[in-house]
N, C-alpha and C. Protein backbone atom coordinates (compact mmCIF):
# COMPACT_ATOMS: atom_id res chain seq x y z
N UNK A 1 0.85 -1.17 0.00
CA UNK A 1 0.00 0.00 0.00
C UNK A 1 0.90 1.24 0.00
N UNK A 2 0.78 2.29 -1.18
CA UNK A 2 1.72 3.66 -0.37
C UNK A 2 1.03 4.12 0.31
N UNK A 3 2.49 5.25 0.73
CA UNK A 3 2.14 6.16 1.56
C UNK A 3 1.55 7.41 0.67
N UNK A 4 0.83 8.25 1.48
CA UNK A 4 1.12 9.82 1.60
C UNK A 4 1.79 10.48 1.75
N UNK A 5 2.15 11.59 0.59
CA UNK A 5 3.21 12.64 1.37
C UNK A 5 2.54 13.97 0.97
N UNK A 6 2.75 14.45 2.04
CA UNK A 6 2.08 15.96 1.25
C UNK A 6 3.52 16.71 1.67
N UNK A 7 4.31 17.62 0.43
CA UNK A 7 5.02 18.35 0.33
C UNK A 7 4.40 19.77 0.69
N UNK A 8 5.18 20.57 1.83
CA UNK A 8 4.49 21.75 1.65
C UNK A 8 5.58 22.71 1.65
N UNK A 9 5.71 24.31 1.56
CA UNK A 9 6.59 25.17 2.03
C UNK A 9 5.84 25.88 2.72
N UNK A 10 6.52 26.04 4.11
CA UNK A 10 6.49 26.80 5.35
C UNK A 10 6.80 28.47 5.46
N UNK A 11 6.37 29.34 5.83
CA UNK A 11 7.28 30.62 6.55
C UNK A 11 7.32 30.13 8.04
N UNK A 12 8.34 30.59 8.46
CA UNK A 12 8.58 30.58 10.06
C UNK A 12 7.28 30.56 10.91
N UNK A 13 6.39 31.82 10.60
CA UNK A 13 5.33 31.25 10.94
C UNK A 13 4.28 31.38 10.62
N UNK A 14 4.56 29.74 10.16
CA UNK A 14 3.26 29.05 10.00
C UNK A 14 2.67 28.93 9.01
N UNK A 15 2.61 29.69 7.96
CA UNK A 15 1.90 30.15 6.85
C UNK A 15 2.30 29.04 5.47
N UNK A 16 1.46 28.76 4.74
CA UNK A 16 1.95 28.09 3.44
C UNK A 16 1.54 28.73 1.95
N UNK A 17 0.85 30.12 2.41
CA UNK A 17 0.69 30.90 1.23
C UNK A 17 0.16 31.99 1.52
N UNK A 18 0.69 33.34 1.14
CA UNK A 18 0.57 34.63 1.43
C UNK A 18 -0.62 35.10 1.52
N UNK A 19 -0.91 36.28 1.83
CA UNK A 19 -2.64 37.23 1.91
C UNK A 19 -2.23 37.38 0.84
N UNK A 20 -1.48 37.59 -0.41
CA UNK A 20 -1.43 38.34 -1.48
C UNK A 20 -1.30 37.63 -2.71
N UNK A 21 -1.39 36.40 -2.71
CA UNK A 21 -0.96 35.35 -3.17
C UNK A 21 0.04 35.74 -4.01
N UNK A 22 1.13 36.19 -3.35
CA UNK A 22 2.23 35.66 -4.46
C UNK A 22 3.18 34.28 -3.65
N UNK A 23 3.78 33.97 -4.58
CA UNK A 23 4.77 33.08 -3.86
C UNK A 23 6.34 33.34 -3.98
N UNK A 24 6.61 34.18 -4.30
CA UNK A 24 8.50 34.62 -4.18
C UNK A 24 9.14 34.24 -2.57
N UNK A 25 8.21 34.33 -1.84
CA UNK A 25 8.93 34.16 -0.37
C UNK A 25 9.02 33.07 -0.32
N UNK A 26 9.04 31.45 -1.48
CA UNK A 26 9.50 30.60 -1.53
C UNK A 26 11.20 30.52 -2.00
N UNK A 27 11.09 31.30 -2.36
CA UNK A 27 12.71 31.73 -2.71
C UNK A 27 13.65 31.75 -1.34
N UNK A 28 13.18 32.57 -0.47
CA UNK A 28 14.15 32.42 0.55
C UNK A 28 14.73 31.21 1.71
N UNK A 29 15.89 31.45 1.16
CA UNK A 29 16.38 30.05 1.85
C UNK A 29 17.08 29.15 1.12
N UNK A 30 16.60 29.59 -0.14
CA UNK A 30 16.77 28.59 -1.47
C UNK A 30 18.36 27.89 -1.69
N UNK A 31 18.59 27.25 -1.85
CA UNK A 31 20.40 26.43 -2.69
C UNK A 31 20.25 25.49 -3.14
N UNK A 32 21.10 25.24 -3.71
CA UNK A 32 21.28 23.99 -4.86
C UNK A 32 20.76 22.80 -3.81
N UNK A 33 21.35 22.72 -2.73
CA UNK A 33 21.32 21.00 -2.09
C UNK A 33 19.45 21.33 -1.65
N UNK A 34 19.18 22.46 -1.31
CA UNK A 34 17.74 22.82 -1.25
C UNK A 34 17.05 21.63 -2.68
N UNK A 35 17.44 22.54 -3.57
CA UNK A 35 16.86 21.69 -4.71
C UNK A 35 17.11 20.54 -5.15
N UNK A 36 18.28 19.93 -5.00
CA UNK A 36 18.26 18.25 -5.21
C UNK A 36 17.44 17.34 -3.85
N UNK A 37 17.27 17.97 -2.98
CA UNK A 37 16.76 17.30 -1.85
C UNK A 37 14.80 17.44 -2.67
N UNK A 38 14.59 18.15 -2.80
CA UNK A 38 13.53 18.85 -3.30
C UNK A 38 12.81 18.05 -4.66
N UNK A 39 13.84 17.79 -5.53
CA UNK A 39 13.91 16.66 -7.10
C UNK A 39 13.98 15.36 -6.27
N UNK A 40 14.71 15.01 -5.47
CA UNK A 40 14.82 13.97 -4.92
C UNK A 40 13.67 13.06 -5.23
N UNK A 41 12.64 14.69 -4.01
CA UNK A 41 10.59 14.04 -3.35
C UNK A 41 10.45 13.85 -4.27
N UNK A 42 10.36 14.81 -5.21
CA UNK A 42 9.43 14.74 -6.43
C UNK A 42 9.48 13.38 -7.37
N UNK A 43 10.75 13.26 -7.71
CA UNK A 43 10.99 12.03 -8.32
C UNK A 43 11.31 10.57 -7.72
N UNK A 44 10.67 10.83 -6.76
CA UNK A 44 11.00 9.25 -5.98
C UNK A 44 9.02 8.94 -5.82
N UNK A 45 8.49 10.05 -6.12
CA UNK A 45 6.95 9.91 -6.19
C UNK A 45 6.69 8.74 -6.95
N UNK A 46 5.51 7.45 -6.63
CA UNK A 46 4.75 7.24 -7.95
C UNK A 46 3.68 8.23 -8.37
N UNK A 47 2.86 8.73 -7.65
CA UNK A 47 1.87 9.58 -8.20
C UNK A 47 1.89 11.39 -7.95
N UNK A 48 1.52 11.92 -8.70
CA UNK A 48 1.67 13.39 -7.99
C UNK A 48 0.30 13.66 -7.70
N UNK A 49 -0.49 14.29 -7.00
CA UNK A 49 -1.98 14.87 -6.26
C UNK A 49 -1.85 15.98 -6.34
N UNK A 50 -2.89 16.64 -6.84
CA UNK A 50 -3.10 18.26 -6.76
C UNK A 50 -4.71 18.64 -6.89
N UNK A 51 -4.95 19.83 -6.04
CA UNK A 51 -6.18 20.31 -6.54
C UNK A 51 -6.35 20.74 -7.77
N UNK A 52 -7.41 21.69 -8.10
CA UNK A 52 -7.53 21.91 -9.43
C UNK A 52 -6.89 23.51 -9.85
N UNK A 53 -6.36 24.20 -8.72
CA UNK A 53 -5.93 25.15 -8.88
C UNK A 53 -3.98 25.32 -9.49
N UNK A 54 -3.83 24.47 -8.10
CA UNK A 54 -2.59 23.65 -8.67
C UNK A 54 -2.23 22.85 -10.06
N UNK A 55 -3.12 22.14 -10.20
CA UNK A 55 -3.04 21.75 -11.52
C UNK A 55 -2.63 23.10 -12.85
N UNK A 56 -3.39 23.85 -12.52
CA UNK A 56 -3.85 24.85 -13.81
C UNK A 56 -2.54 25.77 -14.17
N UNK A 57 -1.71 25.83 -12.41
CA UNK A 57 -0.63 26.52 -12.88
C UNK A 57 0.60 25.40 -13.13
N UNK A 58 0.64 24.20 -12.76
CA UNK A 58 1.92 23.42 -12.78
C UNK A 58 1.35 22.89 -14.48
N UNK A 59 0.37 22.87 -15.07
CA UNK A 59 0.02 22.40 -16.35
C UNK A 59 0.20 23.57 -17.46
N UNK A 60 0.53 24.42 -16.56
CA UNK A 60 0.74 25.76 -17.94
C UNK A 60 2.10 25.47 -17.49
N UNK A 61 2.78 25.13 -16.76
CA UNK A 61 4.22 25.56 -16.64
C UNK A 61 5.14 24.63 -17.35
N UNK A 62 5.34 23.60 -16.30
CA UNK A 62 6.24 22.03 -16.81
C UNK A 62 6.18 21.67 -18.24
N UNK A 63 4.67 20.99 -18.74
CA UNK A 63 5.56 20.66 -20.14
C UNK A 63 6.35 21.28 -20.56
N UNK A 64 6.31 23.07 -20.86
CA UNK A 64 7.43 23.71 -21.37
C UNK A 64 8.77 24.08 -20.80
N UNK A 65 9.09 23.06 -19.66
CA UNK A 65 9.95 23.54 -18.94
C UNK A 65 11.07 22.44 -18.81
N UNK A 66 12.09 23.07 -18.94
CA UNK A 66 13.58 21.75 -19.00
C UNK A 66 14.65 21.84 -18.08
N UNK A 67 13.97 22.30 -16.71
CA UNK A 67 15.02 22.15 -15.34
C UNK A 67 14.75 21.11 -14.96
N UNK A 68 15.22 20.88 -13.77
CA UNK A 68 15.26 19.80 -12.56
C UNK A 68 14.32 18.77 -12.47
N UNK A 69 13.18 19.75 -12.47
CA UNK A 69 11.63 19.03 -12.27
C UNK A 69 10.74 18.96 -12.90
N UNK A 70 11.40 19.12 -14.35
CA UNK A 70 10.27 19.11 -15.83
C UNK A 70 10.37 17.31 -15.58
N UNK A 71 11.77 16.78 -15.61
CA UNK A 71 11.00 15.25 -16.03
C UNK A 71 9.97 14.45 -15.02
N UNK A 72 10.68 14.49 -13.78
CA UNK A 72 9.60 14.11 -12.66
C UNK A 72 8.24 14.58 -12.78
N UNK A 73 8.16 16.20 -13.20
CA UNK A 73 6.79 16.54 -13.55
C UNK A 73 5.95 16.10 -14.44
N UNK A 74 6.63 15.71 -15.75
CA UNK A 74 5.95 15.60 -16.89
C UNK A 74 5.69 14.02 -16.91
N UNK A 75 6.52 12.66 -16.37
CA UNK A 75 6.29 11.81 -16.44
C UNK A 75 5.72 10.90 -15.68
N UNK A 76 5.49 11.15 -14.28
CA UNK A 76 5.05 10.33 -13.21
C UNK A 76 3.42 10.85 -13.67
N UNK A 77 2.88 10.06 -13.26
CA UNK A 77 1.16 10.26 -13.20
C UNK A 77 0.61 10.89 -12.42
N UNK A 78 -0.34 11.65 -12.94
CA UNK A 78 -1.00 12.84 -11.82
C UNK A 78 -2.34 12.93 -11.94
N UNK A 79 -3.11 12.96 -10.65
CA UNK A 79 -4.39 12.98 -10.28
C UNK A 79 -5.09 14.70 -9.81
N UNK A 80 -5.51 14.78 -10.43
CA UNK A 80 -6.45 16.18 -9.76
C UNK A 80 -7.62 15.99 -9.55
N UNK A 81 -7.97 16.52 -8.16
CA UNK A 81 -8.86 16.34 -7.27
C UNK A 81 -9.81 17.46 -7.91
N UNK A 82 -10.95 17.41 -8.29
CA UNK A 82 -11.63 18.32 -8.60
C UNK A 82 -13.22 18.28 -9.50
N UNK A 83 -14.17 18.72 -8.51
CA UNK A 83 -15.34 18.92 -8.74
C UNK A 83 -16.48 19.59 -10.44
N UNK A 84 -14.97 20.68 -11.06
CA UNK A 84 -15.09 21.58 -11.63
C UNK A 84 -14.45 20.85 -12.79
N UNK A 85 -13.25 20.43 -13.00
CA UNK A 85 -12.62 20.21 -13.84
C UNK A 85 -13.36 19.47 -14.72
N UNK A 86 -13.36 19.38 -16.20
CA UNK A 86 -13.84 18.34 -17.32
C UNK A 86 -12.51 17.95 -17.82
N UNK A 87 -11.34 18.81 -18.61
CA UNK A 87 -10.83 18.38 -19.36
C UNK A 87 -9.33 18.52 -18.61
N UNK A 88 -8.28 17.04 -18.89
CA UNK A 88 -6.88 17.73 -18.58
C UNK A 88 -5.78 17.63 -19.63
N UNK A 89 -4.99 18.70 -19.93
CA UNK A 89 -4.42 18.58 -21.17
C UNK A 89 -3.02 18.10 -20.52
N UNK A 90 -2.53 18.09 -20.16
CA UNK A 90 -1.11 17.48 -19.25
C UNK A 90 -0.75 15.85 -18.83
N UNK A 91 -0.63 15.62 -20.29
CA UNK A 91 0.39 13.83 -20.47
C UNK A 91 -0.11 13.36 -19.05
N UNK A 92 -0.19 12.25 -18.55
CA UNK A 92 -0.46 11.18 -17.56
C UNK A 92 -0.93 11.96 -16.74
N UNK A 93 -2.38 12.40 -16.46
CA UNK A 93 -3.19 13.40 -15.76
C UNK A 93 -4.53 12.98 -16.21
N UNK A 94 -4.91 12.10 -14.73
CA UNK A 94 -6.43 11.58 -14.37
C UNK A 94 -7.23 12.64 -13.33
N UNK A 95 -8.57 12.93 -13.88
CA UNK A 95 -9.06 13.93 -12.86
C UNK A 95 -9.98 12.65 -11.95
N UNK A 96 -10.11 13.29 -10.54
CA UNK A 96 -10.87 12.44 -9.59
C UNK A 96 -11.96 13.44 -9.01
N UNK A 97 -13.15 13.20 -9.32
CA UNK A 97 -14.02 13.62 -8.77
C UNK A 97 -15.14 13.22 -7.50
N UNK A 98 -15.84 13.43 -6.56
CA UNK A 98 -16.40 12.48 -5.72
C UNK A 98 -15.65 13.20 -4.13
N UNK A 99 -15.52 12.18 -3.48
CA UNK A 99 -15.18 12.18 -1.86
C UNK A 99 -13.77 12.25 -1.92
N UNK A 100 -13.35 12.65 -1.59
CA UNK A 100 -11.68 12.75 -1.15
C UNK A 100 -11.02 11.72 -0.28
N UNK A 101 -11.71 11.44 0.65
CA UNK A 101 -10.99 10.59 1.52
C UNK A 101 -11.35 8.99 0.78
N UNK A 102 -12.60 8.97 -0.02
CA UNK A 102 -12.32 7.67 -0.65
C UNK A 102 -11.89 7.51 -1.55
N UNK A 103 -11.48 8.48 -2.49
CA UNK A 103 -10.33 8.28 -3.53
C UNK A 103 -9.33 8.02 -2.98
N UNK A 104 -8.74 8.60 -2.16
CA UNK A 104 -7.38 9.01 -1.34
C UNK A 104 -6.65 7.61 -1.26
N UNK A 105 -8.34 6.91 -0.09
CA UNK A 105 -8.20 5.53 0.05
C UNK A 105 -7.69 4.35 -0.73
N UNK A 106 -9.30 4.75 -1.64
CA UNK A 106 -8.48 3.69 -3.48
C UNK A 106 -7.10 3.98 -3.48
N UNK A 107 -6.06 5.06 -4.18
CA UNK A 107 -5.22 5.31 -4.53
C UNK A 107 -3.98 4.87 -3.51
N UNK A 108 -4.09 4.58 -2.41
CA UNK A 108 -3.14 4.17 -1.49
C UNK A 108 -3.19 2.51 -1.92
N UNK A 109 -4.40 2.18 -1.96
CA UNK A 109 -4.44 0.44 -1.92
C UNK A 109 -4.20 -0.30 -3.34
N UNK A 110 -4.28 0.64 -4.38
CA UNK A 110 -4.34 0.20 -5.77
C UNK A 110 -2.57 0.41 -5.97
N UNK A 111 -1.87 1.47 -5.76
CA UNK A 111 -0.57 1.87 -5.60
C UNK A 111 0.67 1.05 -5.34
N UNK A 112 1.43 0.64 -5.69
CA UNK A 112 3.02 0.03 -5.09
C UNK A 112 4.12 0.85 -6.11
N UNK A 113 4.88 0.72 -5.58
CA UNK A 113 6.47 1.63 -6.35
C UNK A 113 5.87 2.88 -6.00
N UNK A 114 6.62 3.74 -5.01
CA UNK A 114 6.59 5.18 -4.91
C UNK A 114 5.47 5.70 -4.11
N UNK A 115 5.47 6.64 -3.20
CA UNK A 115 4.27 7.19 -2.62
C UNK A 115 3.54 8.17 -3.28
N UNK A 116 2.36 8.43 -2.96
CA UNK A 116 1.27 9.54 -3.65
C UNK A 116 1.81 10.88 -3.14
N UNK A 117 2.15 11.36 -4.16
CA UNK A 117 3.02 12.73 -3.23
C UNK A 117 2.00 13.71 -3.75
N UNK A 118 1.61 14.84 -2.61
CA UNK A 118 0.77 15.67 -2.56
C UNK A 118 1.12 17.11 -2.34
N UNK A 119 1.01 18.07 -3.82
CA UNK A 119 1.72 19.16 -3.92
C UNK A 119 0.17 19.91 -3.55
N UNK A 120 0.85 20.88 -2.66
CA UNK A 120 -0.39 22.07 -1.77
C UNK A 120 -0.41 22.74 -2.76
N UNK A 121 -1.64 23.19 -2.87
CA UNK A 121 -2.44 24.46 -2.58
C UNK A 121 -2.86 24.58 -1.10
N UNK A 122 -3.00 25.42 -0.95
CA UNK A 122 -3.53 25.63 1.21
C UNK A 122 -4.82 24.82 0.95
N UNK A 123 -6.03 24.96 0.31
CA UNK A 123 -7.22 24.47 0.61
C UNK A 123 -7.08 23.06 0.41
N UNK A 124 -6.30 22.61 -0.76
CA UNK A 124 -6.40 21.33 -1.34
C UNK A 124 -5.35 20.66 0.35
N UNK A 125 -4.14 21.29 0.64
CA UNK A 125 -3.93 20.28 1.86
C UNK A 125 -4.42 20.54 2.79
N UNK A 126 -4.90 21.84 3.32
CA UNK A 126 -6.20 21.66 4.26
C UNK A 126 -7.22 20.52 3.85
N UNK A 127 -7.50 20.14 3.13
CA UNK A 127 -8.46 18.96 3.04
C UNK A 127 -8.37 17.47 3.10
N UNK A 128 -6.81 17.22 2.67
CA UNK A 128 -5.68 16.34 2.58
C UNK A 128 -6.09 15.97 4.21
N UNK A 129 -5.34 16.99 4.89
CA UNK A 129 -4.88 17.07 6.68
C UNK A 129 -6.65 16.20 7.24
N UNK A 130 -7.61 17.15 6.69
CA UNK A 130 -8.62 16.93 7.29
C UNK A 130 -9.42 15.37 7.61
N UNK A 131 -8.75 14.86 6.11
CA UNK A 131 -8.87 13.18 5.83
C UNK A 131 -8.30 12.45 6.52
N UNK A 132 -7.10 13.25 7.76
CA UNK A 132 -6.37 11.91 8.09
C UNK A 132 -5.68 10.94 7.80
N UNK A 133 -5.50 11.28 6.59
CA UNK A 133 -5.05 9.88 5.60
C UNK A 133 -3.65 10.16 5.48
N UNK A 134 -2.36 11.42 5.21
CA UNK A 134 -1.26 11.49 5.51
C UNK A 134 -0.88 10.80 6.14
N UNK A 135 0.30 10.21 5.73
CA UNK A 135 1.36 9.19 6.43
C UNK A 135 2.63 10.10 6.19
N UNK A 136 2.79 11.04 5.75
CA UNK A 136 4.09 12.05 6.33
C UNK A 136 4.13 13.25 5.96
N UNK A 137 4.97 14.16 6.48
CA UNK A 137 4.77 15.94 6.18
C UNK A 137 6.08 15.99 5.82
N UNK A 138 6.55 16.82 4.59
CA UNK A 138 7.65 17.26 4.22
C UNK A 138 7.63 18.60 3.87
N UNK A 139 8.04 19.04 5.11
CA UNK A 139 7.77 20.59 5.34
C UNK A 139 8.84 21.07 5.41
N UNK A 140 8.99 22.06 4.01
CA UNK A 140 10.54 23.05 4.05
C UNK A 140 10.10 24.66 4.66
N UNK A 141 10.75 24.54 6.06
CA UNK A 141 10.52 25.91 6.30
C UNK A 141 11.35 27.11 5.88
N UNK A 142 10.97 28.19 5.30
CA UNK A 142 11.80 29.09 4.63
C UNK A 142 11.87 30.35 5.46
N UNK A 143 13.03 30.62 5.52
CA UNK A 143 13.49 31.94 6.64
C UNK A 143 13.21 32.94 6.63
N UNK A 144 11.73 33.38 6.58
CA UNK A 144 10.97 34.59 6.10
C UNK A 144 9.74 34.36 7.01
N UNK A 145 9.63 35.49 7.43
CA UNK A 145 8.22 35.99 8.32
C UNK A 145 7.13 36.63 7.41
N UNK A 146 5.81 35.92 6.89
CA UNK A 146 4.98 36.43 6.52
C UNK A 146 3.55 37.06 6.94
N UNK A 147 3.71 37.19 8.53
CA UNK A 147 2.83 37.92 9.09
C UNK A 147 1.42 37.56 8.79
N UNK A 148 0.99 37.55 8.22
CA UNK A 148 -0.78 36.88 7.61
C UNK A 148 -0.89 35.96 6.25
N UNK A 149 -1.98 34.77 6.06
CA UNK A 149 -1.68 34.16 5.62
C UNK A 149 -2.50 32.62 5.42
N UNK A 150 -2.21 32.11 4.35
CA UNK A 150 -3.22 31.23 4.96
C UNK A 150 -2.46 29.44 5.84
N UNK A 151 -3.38 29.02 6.88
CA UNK A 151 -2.31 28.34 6.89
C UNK A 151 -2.87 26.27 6.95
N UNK A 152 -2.22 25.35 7.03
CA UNK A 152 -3.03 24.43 6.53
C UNK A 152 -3.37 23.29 8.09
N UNK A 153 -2.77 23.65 9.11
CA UNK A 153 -3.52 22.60 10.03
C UNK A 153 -4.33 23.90 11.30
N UNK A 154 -5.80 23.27 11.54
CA UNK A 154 -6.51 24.06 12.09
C UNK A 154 -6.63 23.30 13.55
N UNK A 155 -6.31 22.01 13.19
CA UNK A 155 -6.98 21.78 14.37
C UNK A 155 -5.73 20.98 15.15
N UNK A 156 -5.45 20.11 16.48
CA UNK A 156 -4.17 19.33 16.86
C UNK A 156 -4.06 18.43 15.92
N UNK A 157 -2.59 18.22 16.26
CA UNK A 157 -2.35 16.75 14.86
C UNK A 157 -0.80 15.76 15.70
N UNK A 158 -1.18 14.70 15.87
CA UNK A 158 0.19 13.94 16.54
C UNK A 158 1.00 13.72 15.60
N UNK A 159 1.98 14.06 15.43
CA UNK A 159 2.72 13.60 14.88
C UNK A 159 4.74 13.36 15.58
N UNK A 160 5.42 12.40 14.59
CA UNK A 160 6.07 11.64 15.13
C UNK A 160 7.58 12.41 14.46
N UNK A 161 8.44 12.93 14.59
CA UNK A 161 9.48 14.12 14.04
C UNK A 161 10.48 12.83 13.39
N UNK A 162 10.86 12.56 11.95
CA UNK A 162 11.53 11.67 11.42
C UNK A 162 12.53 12.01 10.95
N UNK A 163 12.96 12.89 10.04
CA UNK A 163 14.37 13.86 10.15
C UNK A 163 14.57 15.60 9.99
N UNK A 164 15.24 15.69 9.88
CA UNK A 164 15.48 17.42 9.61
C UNK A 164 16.69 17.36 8.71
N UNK A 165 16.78 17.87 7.48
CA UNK A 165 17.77 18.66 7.00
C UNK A 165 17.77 20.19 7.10
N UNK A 166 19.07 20.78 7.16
CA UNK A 166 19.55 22.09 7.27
C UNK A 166 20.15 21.96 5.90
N UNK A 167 19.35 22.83 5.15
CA UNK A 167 20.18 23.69 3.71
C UNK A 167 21.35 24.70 3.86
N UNK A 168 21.97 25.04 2.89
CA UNK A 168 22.73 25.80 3.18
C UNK A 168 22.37 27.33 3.07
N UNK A 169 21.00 27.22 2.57
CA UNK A 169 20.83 28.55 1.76
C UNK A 169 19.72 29.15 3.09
N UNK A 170 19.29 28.02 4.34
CA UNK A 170 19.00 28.95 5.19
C UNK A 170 17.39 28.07 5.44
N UNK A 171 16.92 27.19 4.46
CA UNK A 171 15.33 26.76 4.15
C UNK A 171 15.80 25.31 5.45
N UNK A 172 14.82 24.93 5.86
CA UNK A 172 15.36 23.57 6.95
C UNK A 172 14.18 22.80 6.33
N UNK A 173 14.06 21.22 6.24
CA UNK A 173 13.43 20.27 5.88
C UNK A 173 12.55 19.49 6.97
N UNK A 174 11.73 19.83 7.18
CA UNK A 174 11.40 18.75 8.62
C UNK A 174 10.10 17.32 7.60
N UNK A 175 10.62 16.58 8.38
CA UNK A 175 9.87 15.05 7.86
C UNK A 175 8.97 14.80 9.10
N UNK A 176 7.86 14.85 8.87
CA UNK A 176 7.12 13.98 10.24
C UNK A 176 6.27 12.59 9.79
N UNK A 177 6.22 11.81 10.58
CA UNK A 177 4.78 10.98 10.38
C UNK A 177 4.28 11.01 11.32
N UNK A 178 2.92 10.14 10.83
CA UNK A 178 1.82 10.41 11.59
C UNK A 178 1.73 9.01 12.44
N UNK A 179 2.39 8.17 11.53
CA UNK A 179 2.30 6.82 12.38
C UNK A 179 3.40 6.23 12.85
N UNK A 180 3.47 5.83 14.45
CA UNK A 180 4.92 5.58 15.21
C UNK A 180 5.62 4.32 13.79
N UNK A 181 6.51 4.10 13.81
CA UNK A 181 7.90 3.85 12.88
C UNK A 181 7.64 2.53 13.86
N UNK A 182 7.79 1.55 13.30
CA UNK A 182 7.62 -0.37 13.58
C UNK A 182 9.07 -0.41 13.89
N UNK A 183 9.70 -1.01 14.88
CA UNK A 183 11.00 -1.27 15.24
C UNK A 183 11.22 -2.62 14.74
């Protein structure tokens, strides 16, 4: 069965996407070992998850794009969660419509090679979180204070602290799960 991962980026506090929606304050912190740690997630994914907002901008972007994370992007299979959506023009891109937590479900049990990695939007992993269904957080916090914001856990959440990397460029990596680690 995979896991869950929902990838997110952090400000110090707390926040995973601005009042203003821009996102440049993902920049800070940024370095190379930032980004191979970063290609790493992405491409060790079997599936990628996104809402439908997410989708619209990573589907205008990647195909035309030939860094780091065009191939991981363009070739692993991707699901968008979404009510609204009819059509997706972006190579190996299934839309899922319906309940969330029972797709979520299917997709964990149908799955082997690679975990369902889950790129935020705030609402789409606010909804993620809400399912319970995460089996880990890969949260890069970036060295910037954004004061207001939106942010994605509302309510307590146990979780179990699995590693930390320190970048050089200043961004720190924290790994959690949700379920104690089998000795």
């Amino acid at each position: 069965m995979a896991a869950l991962v929902l990838k997110m980026s952090v400000s110090l506090d707390g926040y995973v996407a601005s009042d203003d929606g821009s996102s440049d304050w993902i920049a800070a912190g940024g370095s190379e070992d930032a980004v191979d740690w970063l290609v790493e997630t992405v491409s060790n994914a079997g599936v990628h998850l996104m809402g439908a907002s997410t989708y619209a901008v990573m589907a205008g972007h990647w195909p035309n794009d030939s860094g780091p994370f065009a191939k991981p992007m363009n070739e692993i299979p991707k699901v968008v969660f979404s009510s609204t959506l009819t059509s997706a023009d972006w190579d190996e891109t299934t839309i899922s419509t319906g309940d969330l937590g029972e797709a979520i479900t299917r997709l964990k049990q149908e799955r082997s090679g690679g975990y369902l990695l889950a790129h935020g939007g705030a609402r789409f992993a606010r909804s993620l979180v809400e399912t319970g269904l995460i089996d880990e957080y890969r949260l890069v916090v970036h060295p910037v204070v954004l004061g207001a914001g939106e942010r994605i856990f509302r309510a307590p959440l146990a979780i179990e602290p699995d590693s930390t990397t320190v970048f050089s460029g200043g961004a720190v990596a924290h790994v959690f799960t949700t379920h104690p680690r089998s000795s």
